[in-house]
Protein backbone atom coordinates (compact mmCIF):
# COMPACT_ATOMS: atom_id res chain seq x y z
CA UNK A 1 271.46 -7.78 64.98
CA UNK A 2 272.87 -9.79 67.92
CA UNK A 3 273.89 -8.88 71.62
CA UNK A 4 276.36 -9.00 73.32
CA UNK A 5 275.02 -12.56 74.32
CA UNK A 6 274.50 -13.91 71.06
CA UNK A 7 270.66 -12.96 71.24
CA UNK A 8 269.02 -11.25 68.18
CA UNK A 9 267.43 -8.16 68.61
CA UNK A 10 264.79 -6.46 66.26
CA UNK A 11 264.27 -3.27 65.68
CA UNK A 12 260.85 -1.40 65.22
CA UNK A 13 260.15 0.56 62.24
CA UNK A 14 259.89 4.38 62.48
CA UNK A 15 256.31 5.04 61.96
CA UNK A 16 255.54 2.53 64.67
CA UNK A 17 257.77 3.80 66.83
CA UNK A 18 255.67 7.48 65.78
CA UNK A 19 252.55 5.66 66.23
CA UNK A 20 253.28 4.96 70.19
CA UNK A 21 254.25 8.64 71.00
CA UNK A 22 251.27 10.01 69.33
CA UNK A 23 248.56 7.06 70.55
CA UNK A 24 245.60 8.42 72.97
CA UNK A 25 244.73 6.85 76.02
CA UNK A 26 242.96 3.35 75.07
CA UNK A 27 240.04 4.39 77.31
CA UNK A 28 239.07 7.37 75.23
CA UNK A 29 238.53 7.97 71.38
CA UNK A 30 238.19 10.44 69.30
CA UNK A 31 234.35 10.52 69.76
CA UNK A 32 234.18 10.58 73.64
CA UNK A 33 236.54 13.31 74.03
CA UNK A 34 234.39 15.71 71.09
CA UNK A 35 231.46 15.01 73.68
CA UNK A 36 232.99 15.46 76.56
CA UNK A 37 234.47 18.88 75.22
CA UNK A 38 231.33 19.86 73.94
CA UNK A 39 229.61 19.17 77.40
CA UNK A 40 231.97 21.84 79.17
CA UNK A 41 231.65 24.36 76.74
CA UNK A 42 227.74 23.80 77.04
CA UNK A 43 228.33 24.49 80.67
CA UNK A 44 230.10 27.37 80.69
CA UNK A 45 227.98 28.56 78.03
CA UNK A 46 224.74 27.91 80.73
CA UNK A 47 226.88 29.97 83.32
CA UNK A 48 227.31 32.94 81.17
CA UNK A 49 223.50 32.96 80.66
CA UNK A 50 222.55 32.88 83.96
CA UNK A 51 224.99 35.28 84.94
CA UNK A 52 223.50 37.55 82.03
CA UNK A 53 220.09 37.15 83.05
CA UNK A 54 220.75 38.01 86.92
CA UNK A 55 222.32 41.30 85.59
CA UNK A 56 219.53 41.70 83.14
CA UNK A 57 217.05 41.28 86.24
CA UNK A 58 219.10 43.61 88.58
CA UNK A 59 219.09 46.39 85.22
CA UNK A 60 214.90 45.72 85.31
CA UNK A 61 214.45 46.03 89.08
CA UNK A 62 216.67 50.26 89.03
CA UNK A 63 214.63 50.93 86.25
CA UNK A 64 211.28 50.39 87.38
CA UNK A 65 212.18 51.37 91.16
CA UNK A 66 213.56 54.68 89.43
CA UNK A 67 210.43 55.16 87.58
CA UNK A 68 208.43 54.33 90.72
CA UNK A 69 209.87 57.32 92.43
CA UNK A 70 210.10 59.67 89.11
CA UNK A 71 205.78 58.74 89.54
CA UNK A 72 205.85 59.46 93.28
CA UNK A 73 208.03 63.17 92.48
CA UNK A 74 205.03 63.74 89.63
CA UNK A 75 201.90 62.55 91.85
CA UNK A 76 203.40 64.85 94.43
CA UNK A 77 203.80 67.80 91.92
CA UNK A 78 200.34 67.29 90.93
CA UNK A 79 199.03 67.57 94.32
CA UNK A 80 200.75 70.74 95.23
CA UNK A 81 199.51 71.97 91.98
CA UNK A 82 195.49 70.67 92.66
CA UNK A 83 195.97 72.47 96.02
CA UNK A 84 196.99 75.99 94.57
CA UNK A 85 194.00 75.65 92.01
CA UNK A 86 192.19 74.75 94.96
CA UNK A 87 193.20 77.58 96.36
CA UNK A 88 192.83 79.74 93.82
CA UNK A 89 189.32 78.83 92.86
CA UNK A 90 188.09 79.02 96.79
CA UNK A 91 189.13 82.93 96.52
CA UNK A 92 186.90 85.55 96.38
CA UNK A 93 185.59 86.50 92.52
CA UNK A 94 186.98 83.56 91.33
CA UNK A 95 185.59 81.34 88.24
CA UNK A 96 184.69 78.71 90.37
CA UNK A 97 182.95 80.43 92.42
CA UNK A 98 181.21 82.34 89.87
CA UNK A 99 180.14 79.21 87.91
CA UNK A 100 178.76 78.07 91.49
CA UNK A 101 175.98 80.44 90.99
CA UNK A 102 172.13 79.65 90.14
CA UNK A 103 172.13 79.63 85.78
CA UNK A 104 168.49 80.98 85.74
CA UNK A 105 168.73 83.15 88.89
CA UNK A 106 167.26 86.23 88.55
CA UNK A 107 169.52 89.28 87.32
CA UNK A 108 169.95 92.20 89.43
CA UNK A 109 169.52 95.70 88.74
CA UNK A 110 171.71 96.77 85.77
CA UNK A 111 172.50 93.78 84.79
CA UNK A 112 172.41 92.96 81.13
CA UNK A 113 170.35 89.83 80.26
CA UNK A 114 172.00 88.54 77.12
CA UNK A 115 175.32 88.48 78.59
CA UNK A 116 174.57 87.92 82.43
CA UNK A 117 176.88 90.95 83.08
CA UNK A 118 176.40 94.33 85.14
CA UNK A 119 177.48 97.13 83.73
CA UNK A 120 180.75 97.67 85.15
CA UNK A 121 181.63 94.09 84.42
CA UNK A 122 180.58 94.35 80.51
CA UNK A 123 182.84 97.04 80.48
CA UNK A 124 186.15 95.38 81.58
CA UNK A 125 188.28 94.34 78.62
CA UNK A 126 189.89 90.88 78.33
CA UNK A 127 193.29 92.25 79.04
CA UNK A 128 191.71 93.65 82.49
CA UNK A 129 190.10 90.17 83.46
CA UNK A 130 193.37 88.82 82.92
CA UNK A 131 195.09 90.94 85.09
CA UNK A 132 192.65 90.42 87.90
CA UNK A 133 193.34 86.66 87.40
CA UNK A 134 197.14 87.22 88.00
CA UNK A 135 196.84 89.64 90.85
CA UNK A 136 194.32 87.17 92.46
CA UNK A 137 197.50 84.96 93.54
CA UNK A 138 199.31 88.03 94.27
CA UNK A 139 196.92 89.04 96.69
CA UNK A 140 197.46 85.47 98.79
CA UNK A 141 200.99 85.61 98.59
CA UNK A 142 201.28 89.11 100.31
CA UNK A 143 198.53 88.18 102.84
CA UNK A 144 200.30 85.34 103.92
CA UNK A 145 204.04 87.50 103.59
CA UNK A 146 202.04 89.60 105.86
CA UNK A 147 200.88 87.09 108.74
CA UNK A 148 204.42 85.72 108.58
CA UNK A 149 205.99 89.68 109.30
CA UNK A 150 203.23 89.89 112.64
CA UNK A 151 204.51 86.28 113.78
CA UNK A 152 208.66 87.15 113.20
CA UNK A 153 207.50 90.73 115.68
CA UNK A 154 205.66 88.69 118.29
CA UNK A 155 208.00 85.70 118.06
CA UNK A 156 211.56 88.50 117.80
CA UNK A 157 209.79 90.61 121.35
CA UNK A 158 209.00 87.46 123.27
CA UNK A 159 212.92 85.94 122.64
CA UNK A 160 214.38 89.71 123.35
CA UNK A 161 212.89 89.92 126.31
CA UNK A 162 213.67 85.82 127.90
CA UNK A 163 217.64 87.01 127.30
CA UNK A 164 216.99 90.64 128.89
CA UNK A 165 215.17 89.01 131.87
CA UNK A 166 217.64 86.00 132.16
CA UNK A 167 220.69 88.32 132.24
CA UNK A 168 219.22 90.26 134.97
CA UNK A 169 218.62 87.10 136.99
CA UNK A 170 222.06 86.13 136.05
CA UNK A 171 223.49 89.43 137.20
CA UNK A 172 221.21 89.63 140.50
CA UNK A 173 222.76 86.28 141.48
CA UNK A 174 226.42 88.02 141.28
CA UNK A 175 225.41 91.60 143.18
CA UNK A 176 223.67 89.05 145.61
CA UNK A 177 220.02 91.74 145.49
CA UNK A 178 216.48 91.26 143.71
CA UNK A 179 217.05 87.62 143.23
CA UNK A 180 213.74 86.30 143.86
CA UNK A 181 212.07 89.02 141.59
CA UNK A 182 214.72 88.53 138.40
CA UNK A 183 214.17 84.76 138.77
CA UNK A 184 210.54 84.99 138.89
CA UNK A 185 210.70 87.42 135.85
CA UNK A 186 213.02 84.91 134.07
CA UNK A 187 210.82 81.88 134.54
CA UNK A 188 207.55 84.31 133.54
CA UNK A 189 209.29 85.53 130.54
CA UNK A 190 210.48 81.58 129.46
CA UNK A 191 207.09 80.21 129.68
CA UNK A 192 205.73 82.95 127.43
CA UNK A 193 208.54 82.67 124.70
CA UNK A 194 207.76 78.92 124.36
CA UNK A 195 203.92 79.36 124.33
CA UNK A 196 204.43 82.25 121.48
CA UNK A 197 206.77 80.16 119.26
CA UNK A 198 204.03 77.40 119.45
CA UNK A 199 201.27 79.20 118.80
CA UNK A 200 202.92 80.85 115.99
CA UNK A 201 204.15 78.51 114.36
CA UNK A 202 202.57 77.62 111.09
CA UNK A 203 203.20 80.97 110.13
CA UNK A 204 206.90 80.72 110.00
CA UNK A 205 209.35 78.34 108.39
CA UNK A 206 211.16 75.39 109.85
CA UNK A 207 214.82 76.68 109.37
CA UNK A 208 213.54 79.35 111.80
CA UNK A 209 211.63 77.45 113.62
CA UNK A 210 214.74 75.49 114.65
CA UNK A 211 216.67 78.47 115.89
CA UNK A 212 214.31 79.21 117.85
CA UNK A 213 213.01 76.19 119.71
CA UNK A 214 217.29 75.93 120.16
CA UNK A 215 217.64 79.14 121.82
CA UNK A 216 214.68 79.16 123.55
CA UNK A 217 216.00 75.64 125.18
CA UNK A 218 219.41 76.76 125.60
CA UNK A 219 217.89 80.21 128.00
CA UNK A 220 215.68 77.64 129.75
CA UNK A 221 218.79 75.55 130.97
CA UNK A 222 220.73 78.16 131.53
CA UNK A 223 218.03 79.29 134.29
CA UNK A 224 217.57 76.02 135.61
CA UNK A 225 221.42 75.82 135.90
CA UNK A 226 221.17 79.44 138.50
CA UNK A 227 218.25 78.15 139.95
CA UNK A 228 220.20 74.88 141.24
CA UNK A 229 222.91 76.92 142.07
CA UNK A 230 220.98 79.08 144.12
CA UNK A 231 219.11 75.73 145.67
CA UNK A 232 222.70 74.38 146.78
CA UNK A 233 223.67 77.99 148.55
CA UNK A 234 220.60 78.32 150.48
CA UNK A 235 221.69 74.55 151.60
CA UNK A 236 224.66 75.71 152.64
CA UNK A 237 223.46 78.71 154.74
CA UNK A 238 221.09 76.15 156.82
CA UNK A 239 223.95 73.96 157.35
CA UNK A 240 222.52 70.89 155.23
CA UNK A 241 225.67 70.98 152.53
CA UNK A 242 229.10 71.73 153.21
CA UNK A 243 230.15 74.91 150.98
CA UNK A 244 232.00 74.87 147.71
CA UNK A 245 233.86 77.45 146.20
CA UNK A 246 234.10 75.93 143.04
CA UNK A 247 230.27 76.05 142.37
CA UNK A 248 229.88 79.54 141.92
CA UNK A 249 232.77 79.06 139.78
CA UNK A 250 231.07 76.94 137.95
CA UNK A 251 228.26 78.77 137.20
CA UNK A 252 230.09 82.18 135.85
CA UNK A 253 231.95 79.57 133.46
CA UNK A 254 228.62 78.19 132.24
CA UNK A 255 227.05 81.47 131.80
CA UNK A 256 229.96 83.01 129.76
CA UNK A 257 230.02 79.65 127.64
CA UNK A 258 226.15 79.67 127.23
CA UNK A 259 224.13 82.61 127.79
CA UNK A 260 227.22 85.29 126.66
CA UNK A 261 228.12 82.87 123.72
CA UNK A 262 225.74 80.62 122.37
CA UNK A 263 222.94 82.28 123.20
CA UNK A 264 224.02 86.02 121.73
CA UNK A 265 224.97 83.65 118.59
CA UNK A 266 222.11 82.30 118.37
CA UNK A 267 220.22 85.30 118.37
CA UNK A 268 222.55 86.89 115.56
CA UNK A 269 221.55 83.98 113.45
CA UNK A 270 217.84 84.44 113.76
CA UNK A 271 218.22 88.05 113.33
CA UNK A 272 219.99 86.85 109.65
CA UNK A 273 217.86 84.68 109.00
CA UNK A 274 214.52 86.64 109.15
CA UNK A 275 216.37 89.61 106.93
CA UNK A 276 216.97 87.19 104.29
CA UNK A 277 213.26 85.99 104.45
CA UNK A 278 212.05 89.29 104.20
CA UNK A 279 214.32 90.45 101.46
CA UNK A 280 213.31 87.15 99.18
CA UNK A 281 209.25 87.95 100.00
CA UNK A 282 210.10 91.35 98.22
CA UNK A 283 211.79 90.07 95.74
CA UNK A 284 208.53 88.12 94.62
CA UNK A 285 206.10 90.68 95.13
């Protein structure tokens, strides 16, 4: 059909015109763009197996450092339980110790051949070996219940007596008489509270042990505190420090805060504590 100038103008048909909407680009067929598809997914795919094996490696490391310590827990169980055998075998009449004996030694008086057994001993009954067996362990447990009682008495007099002879330092410093005695006394009665809780103390727990190593520090500072104070007022009466009214002050505040508070606290709670280990030592015997 012509222009409007005269020219003639053709028309394209309709699946042509179909043909250019729908054409790919000229640089890429239908081949290249399969592969180049398929090369992406083939990434992605080596991601997500990577990323599966990392987890699968963190998964292997817990387990085996789980099962490291569930064999450290066991190897430690074992060796508490070698020691009680141990322990049990050292003892007095045990079967270790029995077994430990010369095989062709020569039998003593009353003592049956066949068997190997005296009299007294070929008389026992099963059910009374047994029962020695089981009081055997019995028999450690209130020895040791029993070395623990002597060390709470000796360890309970020495801390009784460091807060007795610290108050009366503390009180001779207020009346102003018998200071040098109560401070000697103090210091005396310090130095033998701390050698008693050393020396005594594989024979008590640690929970207790704490308590008192705490209040035994907290009565040591407390006297070191008076003893400063009493340091600066003898400065003052020579004339080498100017006086201060706030340091005896000081002092009183300290000793309500530490010796009247802490300290009586502290001794409360070793008091508790020492009941309650008692009362769970009868329990098991």
């Amino acid at each position: 059909m012509p222009d409007h100038r005269g020219r003639k103008l053709t028309v394209a048909p309709r699946n042509e015109v179909y043909k250019s909407y729908t054409r790919q680009d000229p640089g890429m067929d239908n081949g290249d763009w399969l592969t180049a598809t398929s090369q992406t997914l083939v990434n992605y795919g080596v991601l997500v197996l990577l990323a599966v094996l990392a987890l699968g490696a963190l998964a292997i490391a817990w387990l085996y450092r789980q099962q490291s310590n569930s064999q450290r827990e066991l190897q430690r169980e074992l060796q508490g339980l070698r020691f009680e055998l141990d322990d049990h075998n050292m003892q007095p009449g045990s079967s270790r110790q029995r077994q430990r004996q010369p095989m062709h030694s020569d039998p003593g008086p009353g003592t049956d051949r066949n068997t190997g057994k005296t009299g007294m001993a070929s008389s026992l009954s099963s059910p009374q070996l047994a029962a020695q067996s089981v009081q055997a362990p019995r028999a450690t447990h209130r020895l040791h219940a029993e070395l623990e009682l002597q060390a709470y008495q000796k360890i309970w007099a020495s801390l009784r007596e460091l807060h007795d002879k610290l108050g009366s330092f503390l009180r001779a410093i207020e009346s102003g008489e018998g200071i040098s005695e109560t401070r000697l006394a103090a210091r005396t009665s310090a130095l033998k509270a701390k050698d008693c809780a050393q020396r005594l103390r594989p024979f008590y727990p640690e929970n207790i042990e704490a308590l008192v190593f705490q209040l035994i520090d907290n009565e040591v500072h407390m006297h070191l505190s008076a003893c400063a104070y009493l340091d600066a007022h003898e400065n003052v009466k020579s004339g080498k420090a100017e006086k201060s009214d706030s340091a005896y002050q000081s002092l009183r505040d300290e000793s309500k805060l530490i010796y009247d508070g802490e300290c009586r606290q502290q001794l409360n709670t070793i008091v508790q504590a020492i009941r309650y280990r008692l009362a769970n030592q009868a329990v098991v015997d």
